[in-house]
C-alpha atoms as a PDB file:
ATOM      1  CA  UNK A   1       8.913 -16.878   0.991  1.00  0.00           C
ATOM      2  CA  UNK A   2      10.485 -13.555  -0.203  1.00  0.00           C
ATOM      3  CA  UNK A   3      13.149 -13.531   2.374  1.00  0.00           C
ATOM      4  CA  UNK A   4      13.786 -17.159   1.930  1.00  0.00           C
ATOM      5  CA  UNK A   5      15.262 -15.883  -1.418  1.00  0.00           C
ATOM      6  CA  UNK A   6      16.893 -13.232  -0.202  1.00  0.00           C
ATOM      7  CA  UNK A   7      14.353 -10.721  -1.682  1.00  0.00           C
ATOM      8  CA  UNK A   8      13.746  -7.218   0.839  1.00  0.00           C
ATOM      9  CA  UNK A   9       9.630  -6.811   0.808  1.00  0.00           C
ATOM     10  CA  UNK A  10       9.159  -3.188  -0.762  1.00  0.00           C
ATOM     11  CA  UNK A  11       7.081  -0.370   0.763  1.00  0.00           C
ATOM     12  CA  UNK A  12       4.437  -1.784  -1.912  1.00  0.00           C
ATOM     13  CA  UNK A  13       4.507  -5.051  -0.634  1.00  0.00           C
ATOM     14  CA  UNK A  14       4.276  -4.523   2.895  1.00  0.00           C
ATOM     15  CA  UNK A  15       0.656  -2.126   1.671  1.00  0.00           C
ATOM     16  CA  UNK A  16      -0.535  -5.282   0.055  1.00  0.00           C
ATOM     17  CA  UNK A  17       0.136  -7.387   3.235  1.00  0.00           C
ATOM     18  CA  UNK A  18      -1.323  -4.874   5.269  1.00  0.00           C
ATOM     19  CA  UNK A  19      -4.107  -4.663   3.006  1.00  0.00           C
ATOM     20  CA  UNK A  20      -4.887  -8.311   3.285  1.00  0.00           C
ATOM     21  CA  UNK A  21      -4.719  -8.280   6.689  1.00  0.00           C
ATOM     22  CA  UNK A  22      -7.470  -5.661   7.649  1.00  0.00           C
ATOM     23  CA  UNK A  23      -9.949  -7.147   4.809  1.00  0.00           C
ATOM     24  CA  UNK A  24      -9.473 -10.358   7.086  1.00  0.00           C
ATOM     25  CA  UNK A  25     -10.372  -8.170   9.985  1.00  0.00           C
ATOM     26  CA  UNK A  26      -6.761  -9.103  11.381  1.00  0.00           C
ATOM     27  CA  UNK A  27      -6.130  -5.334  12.584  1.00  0.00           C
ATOM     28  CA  UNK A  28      -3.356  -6.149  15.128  1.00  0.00           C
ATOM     29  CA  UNK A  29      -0.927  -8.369  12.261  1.00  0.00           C
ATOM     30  CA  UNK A  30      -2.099  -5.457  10.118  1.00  0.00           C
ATOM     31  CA  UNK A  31      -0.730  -2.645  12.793  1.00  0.00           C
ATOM     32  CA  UNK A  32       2.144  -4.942  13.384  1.00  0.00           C
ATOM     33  CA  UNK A  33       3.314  -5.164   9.467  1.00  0.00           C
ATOM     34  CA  UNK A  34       2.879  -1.293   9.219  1.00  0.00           C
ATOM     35  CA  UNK A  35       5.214  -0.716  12.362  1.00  0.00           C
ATOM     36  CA  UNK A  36       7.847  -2.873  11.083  1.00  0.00           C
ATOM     37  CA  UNK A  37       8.292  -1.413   7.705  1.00  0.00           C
ATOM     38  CA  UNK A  38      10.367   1.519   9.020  1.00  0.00           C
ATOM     39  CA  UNK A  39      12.826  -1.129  11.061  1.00  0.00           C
ATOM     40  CA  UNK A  40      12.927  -2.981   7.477  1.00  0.00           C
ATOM     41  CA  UNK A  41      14.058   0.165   4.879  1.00  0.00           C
ATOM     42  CA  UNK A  42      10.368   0.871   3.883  1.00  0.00           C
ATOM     43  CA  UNK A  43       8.973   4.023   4.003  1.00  0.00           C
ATOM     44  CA  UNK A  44       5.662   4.809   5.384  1.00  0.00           C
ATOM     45  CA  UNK A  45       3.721   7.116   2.938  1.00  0.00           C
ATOM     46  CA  UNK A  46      -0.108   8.069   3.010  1.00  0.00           C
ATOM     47  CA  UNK A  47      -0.958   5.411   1.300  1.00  0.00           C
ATOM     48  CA  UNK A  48       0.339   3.000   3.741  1.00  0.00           C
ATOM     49  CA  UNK A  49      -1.611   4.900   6.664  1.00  0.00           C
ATOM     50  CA  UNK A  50      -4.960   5.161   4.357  1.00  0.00           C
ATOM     51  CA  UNK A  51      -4.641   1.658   4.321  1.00  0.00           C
ATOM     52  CA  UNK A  52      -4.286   0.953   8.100  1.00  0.00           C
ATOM     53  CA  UNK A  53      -7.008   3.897   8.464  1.00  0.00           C
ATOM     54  CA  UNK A  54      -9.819   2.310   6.569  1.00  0.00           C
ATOM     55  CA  UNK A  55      -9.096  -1.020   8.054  1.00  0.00           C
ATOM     56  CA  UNK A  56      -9.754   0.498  11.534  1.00  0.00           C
ATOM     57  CA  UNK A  57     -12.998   2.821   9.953  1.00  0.00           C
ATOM     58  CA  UNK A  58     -14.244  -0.422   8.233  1.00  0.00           C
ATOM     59  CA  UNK A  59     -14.113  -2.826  11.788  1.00  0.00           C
ATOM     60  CA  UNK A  60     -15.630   0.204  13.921  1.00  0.00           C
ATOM     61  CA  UNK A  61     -11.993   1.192  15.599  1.00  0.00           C
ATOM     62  CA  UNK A  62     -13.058   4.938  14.866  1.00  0.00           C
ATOM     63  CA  UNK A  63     -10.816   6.197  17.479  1.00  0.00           C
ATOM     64  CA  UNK A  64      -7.517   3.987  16.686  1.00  0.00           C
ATOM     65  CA  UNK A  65      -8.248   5.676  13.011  1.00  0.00           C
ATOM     66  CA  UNK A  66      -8.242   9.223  14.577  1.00  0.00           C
ATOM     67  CA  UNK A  67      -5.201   8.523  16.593  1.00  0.00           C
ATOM     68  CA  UNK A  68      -3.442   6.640  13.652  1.00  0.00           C
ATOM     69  CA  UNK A  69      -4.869  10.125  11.559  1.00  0.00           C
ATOM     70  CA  UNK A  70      -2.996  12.601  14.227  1.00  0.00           C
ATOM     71  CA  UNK A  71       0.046  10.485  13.951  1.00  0.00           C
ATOM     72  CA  UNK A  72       0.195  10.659  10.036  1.00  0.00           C
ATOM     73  CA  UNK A  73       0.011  14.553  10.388  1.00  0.00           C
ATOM     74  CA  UNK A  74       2.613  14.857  13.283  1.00  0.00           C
ATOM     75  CA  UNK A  75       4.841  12.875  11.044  1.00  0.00           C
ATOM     76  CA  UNK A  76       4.630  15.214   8.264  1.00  0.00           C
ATOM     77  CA  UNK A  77       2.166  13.291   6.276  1.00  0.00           C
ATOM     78  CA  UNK A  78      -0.614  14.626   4.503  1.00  0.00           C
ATOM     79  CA  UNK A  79      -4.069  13.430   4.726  1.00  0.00           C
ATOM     80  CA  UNK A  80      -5.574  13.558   0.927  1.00  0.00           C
ATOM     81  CA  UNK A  81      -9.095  13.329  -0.481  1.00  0.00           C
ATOM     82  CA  UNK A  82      -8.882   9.287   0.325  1.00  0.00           C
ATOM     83  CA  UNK A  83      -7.593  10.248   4.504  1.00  0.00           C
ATOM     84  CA  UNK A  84     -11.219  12.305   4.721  1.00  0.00           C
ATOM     85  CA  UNK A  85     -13.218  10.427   2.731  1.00  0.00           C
ATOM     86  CA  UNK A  86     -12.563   7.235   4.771  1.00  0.00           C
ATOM     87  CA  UNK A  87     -12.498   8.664   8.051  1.00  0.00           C
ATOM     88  CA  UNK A  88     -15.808  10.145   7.225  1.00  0.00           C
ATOM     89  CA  UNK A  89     -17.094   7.198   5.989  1.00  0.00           C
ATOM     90  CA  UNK A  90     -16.312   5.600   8.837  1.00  0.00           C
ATOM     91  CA  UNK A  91     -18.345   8.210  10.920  1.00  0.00           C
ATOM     92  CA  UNK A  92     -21.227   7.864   9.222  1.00  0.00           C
ATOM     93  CA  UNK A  93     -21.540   3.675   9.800  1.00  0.00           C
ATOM     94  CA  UNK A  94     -21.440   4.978  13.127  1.00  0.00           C
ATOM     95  CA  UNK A  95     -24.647   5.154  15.127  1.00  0.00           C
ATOM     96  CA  UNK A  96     -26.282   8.613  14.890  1.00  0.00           C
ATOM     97  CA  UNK A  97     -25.492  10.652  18.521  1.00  0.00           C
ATOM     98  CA  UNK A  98     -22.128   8.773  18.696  1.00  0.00           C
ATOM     99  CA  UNK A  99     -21.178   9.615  15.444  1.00  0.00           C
ATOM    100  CA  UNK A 100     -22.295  13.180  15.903  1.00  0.00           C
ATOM    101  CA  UNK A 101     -20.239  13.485  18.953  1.00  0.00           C
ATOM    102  CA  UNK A 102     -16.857  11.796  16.966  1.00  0.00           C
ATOM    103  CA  UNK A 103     -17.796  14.604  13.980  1.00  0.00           C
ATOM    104  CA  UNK A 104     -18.030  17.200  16.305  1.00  0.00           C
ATOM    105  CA  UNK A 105     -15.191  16.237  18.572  1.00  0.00           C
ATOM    106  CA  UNK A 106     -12.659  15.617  16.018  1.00  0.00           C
ATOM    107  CA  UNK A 107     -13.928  18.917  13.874  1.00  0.00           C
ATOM    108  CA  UNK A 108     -10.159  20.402  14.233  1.00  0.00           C
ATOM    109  CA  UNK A 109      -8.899  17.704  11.957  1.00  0.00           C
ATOM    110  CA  UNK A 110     -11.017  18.658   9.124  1.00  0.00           C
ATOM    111  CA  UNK A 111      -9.674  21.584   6.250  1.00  0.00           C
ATOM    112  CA  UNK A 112     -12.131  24.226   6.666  1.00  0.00           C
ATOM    113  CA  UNK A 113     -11.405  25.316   2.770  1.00  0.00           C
ATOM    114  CA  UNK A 114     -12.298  21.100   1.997  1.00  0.00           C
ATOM    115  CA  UNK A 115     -15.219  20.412   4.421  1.00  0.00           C
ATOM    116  CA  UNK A 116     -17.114  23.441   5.268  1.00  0.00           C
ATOM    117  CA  UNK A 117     -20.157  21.938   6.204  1.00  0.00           C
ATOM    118  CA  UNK A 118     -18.775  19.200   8.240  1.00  0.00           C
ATOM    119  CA  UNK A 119     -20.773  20.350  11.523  1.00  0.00           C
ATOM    120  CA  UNK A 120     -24.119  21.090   9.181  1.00  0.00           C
ATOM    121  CA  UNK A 121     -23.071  17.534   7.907  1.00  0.00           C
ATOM    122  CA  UNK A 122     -23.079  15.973  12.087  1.00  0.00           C
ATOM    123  CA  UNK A 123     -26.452  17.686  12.608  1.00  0.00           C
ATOM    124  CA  UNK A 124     -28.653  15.736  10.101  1.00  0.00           C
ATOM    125  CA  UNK A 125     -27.057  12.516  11.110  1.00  0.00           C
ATOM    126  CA  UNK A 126     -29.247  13.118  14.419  1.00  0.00           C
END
């Protein structure tokens, strides 16, 4: 309806698309409205990938939310208190040993000077 009135969607818009999309579950239309937003002048900012992240976290794709995690910091993005705290909540709706092994796997991604106790953290989920 926007473009039918000539009116560019805004990096704010395309969020609240994508946001709609993963509460629906609807991961892949929400993947495919954050690739498209660099082809269409929006910029892709941390909130736009915390978005896609907890989408993935909350519909158990724990691994495309690491992946899409390494991609936001090869880009040049920073992960913020909202980047760890939904990845981590994520882990823990996890099944115990799994979850344990994603913690302990993916330890490298943490801040040390943030989350200290991360691996203390994966031993009392078993």
């Amino acid at each position: 309806m926007m473009m039918e009135r000539d009116i560019e969607p805004d990096t704010i818009t395309y969020s609240a698309l994508m946001d709609g999309y993963c509460l629906r579950g609807e991961m892949d239309q929400a993947r495919e409205v954050f690739d498209l937003m660099p082809s269409k002048g929006s910029m892709v900012n941390a909130h736009s990938y915390n978005i896609l992240i907890n989408g993935y976290c909350k519909h158990k794709y724990i691994d495309e939310a690491v992946m899409l995690f390494e991609a936001m910091s090869r880009k040049g993005l920073f992960p913020d208190t909202v980047t760890y705290n939904t990845l981590m909540d994520g882990f823990c709706k996890m099944e115990g040993k799994r979850c344990k092994e994603v913690v302990l796997r993916d330890a490298r991604l943490w801040p040390t000077s943030r989350y200290p106790n991360l691996c203390r953290f994966a031993g009392w989920l078993m």
